[in-house]
Protein backbone atom coordinates (compact mmCIF):
# COMPACT_ATOMS: atom_id res chain seq x y z
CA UNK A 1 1.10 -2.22 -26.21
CA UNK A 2 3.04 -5.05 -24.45
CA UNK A 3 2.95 -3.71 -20.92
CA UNK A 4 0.00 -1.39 -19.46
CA UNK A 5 0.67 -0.18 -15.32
CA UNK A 6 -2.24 0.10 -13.66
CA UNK A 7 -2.41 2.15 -10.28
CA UNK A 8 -5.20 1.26 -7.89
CA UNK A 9 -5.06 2.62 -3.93
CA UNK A 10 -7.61 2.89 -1.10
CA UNK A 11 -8.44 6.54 -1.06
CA UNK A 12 -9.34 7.00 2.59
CA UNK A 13 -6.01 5.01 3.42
CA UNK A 14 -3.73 6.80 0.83
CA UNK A 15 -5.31 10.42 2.21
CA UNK A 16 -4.59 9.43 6.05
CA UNK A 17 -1.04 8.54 4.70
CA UNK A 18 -0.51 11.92 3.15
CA UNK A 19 -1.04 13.92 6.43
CA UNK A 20 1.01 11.73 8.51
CA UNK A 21 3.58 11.84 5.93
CA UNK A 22 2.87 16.00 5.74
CA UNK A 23 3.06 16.10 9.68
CA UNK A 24 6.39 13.80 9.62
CA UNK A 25 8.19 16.45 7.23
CA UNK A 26 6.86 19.05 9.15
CA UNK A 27 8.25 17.55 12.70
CA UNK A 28 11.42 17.16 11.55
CA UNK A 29 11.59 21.13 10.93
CA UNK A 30 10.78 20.73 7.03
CA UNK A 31 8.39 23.01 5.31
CA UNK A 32 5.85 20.76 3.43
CA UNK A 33 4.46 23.01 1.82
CA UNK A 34 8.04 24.04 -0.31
CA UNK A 35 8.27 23.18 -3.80
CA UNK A 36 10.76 20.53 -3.28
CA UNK A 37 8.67 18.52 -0.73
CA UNK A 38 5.23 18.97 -2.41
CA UNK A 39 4.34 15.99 -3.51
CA UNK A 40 6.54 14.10 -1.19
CA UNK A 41 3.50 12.66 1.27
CA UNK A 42 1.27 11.77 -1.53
CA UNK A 43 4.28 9.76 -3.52
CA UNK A 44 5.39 8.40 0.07
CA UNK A 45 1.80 7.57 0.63
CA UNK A 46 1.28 4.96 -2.60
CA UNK A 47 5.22 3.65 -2.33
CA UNK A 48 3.92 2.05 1.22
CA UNK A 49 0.75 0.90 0.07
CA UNK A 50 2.63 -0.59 -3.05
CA UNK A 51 5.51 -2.00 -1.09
CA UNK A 52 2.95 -3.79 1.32
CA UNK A 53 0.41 -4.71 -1.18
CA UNK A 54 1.69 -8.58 -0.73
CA UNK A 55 0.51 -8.77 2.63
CA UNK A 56 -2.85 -8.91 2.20
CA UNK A 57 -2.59 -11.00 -1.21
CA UNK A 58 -0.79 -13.91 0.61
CA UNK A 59 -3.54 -13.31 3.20
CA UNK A 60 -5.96 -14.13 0.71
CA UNK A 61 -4.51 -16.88 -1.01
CA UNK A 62 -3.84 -18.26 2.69
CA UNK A 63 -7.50 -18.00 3.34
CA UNK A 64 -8.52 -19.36 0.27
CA UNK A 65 -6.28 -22.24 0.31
CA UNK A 66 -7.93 -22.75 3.91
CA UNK A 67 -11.32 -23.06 2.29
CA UNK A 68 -10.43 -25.70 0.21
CA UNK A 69 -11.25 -29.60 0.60
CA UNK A 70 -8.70 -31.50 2.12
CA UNK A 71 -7.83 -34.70 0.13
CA UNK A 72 -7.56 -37.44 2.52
CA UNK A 73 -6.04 -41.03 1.75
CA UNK A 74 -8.00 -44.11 2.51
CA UNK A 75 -5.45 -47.08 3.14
């Protein structure tokens, strides 16, 4: 197989997502708990994490490019 998706998200992070997501539906006078809403906060919950997962990659290569020596010319 060519192509193989691999899904990886923070637990704690994608379960505190879930409820606020739950809570959100629920303030704006949705029933969360209906079959067409189910598995809204958990799908919500990894789209966010997966739409913001370059944040803290370019944070990373940022800091690693920090850590690197700095080539200095001698004239």
């Amino acid at each position: 197989m060519a192509y193989h998706k691999e899904e990886h998200y923070d637990e704690q992070i994608t379960n505190g997502l879930i409820e606020n997501y739950r809570s959100s539906i629920q303030l704006l006078g949705e029933d969360p708990s209906r079959e067409g809403l189910l598995k809204t906060p958990e799908r919500m919950a990894k789209a966010m994490q997966f739409l913001t997962q370059g944040y803290t990659r370019m944070l990373k290569r940022f800091s690693m490019a920090l850590s690197l020596p700095r080539l200095t010319a001698k004239w």
